[in-house]
Protein backbone atom coordinates (compact mmCIF):
# COMPACT_ATOMS: atom_id res chain seq x y z
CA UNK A 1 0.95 -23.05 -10.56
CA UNK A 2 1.80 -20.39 -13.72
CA UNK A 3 0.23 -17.23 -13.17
CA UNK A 4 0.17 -15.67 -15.87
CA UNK A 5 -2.07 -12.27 -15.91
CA UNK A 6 -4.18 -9.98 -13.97
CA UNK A 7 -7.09 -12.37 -13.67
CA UNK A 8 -4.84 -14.91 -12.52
CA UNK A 9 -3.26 -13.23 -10.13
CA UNK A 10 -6.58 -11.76 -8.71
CA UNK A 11 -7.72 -15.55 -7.57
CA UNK A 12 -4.31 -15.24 -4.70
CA UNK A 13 -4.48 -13.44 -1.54
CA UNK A 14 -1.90 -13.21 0.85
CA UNK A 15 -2.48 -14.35 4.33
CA UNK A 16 -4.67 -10.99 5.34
CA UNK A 17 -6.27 -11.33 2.64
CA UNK A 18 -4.72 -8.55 0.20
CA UNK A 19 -4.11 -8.75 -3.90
CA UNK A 20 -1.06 -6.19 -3.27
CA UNK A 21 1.86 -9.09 -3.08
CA UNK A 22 4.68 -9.70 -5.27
CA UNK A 23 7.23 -12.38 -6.13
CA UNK A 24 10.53 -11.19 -4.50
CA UNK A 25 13.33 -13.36 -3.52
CA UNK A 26 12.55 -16.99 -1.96
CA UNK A 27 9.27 -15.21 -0.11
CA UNK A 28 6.60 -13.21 -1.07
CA UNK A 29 6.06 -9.46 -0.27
CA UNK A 30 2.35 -7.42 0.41
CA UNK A 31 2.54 -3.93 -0.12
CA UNK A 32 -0.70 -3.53 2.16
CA UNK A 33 1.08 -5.59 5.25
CA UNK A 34 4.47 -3.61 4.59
CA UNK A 35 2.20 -0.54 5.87
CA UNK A 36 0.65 -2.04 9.19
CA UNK A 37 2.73 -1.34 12.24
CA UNK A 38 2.69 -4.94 13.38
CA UNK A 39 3.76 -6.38 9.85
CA UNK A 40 6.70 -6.41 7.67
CA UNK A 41 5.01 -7.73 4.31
CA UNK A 42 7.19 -10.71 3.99
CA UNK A 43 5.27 -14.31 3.90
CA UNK A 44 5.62 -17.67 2.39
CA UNK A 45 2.48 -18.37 1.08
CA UNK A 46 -0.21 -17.28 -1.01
CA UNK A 47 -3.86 -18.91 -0.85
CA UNK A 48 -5.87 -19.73 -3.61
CA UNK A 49 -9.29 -18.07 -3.46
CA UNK A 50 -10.92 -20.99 -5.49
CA UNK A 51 -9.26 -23.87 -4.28
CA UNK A 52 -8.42 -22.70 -0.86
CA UNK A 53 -5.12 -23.97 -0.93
CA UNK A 54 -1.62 -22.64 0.30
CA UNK A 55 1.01 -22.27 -1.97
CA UNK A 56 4.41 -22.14 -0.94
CA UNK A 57 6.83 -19.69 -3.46
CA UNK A 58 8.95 -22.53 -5.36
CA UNK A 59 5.39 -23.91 -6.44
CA UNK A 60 4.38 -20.58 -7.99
CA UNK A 61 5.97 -19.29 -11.23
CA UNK A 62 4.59 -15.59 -12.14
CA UNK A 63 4.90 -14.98 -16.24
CA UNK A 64 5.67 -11.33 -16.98
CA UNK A 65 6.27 -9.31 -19.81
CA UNK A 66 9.92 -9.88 -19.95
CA UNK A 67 9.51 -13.78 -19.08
CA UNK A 68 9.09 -16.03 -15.75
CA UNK A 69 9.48 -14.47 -12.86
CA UNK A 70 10.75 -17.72 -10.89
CA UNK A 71 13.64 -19.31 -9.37
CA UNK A 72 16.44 -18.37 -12.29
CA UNK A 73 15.22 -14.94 -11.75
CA UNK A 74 15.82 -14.84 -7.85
CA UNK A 75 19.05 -16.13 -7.65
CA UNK A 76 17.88 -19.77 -8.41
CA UNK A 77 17.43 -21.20 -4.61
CA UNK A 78 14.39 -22.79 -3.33
């Protein structure tokens, strides 16, 4: 799955249900979970609003200004 702008991106929710994640590493991050006591952000999937399906990180490749954000980027393991 290439996601490639805002309205992309808008369409994937983290498992609580927040747009606040990011690519990092071999995981993703939510900036909303980071804050909650009884989180730590970190997860391994993001759904898809309109397919309701789970996406694990190595099928998700995030285009950003400066190129992909994907597995070259992040130190190229899956």
């Amino acid at each position: 799955m290439r996601i490639e702008d805002d309205a992309d991106r808008w369409r994937f929710l983290c498992p609580r249900g927040h747009r606040t994640w990011e690519p990092t590493n071999h995981h993703f991050w939510c900036q909303l979970c980071a804050r909650h006591d009884d989180a730590d952000g970190v997860f391994h999937e993001l759904r898809d609003q309109k397919t309701d399906a789970l996406l694990e990180r190595d099928q998700v490749q995030l285009l950003t200004e400066t190129g992909p954000y994907d597995h070259d980027l992040d130190g190229g393991a899956r």
